[in-house]
C-alpha atoms as a PDB file:
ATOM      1  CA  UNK A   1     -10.017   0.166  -5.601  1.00  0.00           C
ATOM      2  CA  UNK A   2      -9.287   3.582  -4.931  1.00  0.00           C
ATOM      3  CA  UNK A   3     -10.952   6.587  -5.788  1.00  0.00           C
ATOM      4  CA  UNK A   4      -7.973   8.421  -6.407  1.00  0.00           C
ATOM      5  CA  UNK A   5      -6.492   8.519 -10.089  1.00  0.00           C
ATOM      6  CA  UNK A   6      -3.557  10.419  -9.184  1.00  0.00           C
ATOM      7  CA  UNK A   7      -1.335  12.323  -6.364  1.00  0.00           C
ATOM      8  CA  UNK A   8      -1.634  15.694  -8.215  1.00  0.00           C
ATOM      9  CA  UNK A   9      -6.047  15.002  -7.336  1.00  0.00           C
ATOM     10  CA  UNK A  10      -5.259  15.071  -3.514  1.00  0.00           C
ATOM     11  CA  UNK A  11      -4.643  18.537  -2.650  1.00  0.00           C
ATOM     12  CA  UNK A  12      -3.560  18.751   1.264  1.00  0.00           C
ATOM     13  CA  UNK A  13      -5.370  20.952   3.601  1.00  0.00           C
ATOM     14  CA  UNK A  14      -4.399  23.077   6.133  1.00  0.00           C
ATOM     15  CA  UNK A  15      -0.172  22.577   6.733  1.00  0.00           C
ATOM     16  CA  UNK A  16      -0.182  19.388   5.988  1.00  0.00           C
ATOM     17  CA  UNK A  17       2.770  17.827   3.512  1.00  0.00           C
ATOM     18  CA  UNK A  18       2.351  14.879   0.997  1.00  0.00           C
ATOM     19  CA  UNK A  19       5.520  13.401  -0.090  1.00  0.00           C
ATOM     20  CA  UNK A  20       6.575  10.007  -1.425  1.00  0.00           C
ATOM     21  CA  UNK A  21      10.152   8.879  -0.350  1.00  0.00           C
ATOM     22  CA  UNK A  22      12.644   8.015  -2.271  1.00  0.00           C
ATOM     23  CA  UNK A  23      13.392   4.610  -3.443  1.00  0.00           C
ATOM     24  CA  UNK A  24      15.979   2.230  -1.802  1.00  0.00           C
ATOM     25  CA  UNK A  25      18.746   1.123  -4.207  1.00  0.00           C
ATOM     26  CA  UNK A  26      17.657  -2.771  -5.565  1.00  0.00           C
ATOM     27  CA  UNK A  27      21.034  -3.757  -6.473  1.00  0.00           C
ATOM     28  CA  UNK A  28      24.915  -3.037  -5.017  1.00  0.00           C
ATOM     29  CA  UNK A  29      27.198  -0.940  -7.215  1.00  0.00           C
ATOM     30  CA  UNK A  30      28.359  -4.446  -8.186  1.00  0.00           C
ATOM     31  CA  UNK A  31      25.053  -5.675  -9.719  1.00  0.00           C
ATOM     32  CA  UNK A  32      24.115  -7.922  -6.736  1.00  0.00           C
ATOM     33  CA  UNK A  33      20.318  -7.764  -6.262  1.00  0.00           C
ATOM     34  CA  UNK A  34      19.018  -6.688  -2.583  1.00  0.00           C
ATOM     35  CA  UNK A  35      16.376  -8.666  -1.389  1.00  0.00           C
ATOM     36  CA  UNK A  36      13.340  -6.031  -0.720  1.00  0.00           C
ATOM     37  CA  UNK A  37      13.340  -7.370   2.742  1.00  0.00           C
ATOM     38  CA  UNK A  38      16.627  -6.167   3.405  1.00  0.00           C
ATOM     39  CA  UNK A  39      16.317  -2.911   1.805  1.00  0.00           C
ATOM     40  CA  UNK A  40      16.960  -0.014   4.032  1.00  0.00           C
ATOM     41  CA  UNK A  41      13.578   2.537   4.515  1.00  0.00           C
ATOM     42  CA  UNK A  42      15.138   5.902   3.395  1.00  0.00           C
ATOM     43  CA  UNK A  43      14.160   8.836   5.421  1.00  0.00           C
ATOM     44  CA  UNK A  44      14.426  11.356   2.337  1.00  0.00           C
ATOM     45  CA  UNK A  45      11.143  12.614   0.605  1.00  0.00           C
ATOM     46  CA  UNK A  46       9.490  14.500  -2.376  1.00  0.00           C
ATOM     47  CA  UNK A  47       7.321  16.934  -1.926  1.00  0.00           C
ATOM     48  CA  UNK A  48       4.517  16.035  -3.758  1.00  0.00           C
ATOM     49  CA  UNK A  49       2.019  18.788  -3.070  1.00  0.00           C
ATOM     50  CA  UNK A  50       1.776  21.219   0.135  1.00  0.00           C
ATOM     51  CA  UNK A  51      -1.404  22.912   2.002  1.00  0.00           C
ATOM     52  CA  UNK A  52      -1.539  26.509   1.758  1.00  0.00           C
ATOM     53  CA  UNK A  53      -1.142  26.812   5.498  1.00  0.00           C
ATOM     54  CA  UNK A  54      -2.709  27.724   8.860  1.00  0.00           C
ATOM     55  CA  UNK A  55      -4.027  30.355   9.898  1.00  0.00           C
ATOM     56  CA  UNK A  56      -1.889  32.319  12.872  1.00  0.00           C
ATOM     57  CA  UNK A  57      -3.481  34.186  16.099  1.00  0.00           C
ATOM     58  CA  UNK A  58      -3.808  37.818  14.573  1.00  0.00           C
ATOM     59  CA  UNK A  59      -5.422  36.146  11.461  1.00  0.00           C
ATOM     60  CA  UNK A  60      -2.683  36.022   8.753  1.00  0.00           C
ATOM     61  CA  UNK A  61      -1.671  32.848   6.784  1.00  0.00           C
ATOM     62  CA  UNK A  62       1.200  31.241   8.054  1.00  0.00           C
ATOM     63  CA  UNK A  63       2.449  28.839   4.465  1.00  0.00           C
ATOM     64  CA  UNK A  64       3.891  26.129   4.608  1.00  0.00           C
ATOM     65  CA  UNK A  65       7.508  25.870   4.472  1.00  0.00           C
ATOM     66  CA  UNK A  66       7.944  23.470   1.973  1.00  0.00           C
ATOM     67  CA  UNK A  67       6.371  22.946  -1.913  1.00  0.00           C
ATOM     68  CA  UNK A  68       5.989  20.801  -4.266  1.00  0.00           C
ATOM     69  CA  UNK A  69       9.585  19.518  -5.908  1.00  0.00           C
ATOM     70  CA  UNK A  70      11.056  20.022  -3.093  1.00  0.00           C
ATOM     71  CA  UNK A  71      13.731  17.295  -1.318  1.00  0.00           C
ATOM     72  CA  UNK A  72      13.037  16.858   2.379  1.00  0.00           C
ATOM     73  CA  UNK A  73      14.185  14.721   5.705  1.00  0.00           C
ATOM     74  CA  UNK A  74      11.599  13.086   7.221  1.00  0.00           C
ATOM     75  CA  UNK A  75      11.666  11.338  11.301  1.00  0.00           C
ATOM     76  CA  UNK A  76      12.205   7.972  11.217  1.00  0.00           C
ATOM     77  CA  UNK A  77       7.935   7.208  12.521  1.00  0.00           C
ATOM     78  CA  UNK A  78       4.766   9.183  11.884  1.00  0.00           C
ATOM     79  CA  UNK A  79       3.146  10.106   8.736  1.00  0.00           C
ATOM     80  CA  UNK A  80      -0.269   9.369   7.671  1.00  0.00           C
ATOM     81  CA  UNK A  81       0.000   6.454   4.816  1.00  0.00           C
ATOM     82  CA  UNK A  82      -2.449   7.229   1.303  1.00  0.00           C
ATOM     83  CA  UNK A  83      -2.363   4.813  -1.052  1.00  0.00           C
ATOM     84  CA  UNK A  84      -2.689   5.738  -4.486  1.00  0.00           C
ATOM     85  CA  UNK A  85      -2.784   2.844  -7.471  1.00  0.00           C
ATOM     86  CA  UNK A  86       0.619   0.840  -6.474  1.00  0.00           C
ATOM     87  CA  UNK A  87       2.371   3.877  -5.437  1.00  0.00           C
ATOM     88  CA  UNK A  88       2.140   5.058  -1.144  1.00  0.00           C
ATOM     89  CA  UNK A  89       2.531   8.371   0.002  1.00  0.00           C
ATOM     90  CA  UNK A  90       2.588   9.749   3.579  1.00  0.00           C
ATOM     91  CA  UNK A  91       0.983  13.026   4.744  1.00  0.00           C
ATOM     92  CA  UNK A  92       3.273  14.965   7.873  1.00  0.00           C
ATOM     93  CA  UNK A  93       2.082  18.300   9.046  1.00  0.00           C
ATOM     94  CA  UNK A  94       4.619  20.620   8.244  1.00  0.00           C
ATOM     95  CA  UNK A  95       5.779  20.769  11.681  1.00  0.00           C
ATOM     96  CA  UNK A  96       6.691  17.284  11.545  1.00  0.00           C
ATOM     97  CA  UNK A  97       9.409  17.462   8.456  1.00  0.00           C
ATOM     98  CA  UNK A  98      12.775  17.543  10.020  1.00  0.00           C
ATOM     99  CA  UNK A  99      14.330  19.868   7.157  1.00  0.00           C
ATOM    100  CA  UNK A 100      14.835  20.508   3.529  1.00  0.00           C
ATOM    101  CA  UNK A 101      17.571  19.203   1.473  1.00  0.00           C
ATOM    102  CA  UNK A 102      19.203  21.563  -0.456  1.00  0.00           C
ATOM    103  CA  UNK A 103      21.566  20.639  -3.625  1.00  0.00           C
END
C-alpha cells in the first residue's frame, strides 16, 4: 500500500524531474491488438511536477529547466522508479533529460 494518494502530493526536491511516459500504442492502425510484451518502451515523458532548483556557487537559484505540462525526451536507462496506486513514474535530475519537445 502506498502512502501516496496522488503525483500532484510528491513535490520533487532540489532539480530533480518527475514525469510519467507516455503510453505505447495497444493496437496497429488496423485494430490488431499488441501483446504488452511486445510493446515498444517510449522514451517521451510528461512533466509531472519539477524541483525549484539548485542552488549555484555565488548563491543564486539555478531552476529547473523544465515544468510541469511539459513534453520531454528521456535516455533510454536511469530514472528513479515511484510507484503511485497502478500508475509508475520516474524521477531524473534535470541534468539527465535529454531535451524538451516542442509542438
Amino acid at each position: 500500500m502506498s502512502f501516496l494518494k496522488s503525483a500532484q502530493a510528491l513535490k520533487p526536491l532540489f532539480d530533480r524531474v518527475l514525469v510519467q511516459r507516455l503510453k505505447p500504442a495497444t493496437q496497429t492502425v488496423s485494430g490488431i491488438y499488441i501483446p504488452e510484451k511486445n510493446q515498444e518502451k517510449l522514451n517521451q515523458a510528461t512533466v509531472i511536477a519539477a524541483g525549484p532548483g539548485v542552488i549555484g556557487p555565488n548563491g543564486d537559484t539555478i531552476p529547473t529547466s523544465v515544468q510541469a505540462g511539459d513534453k520531454v525526451l528521456l535516455p533510454s536507462f536511469g530514472g528513479s522508479p515511484v510507484k503511485i496506486g497502478e500508475d509508475e513514474y520516474l524521477l531524473y535530475s534535470d541534468k539527465e533529460i535529454l531535451a524538451k519537445i516542442e509542438n
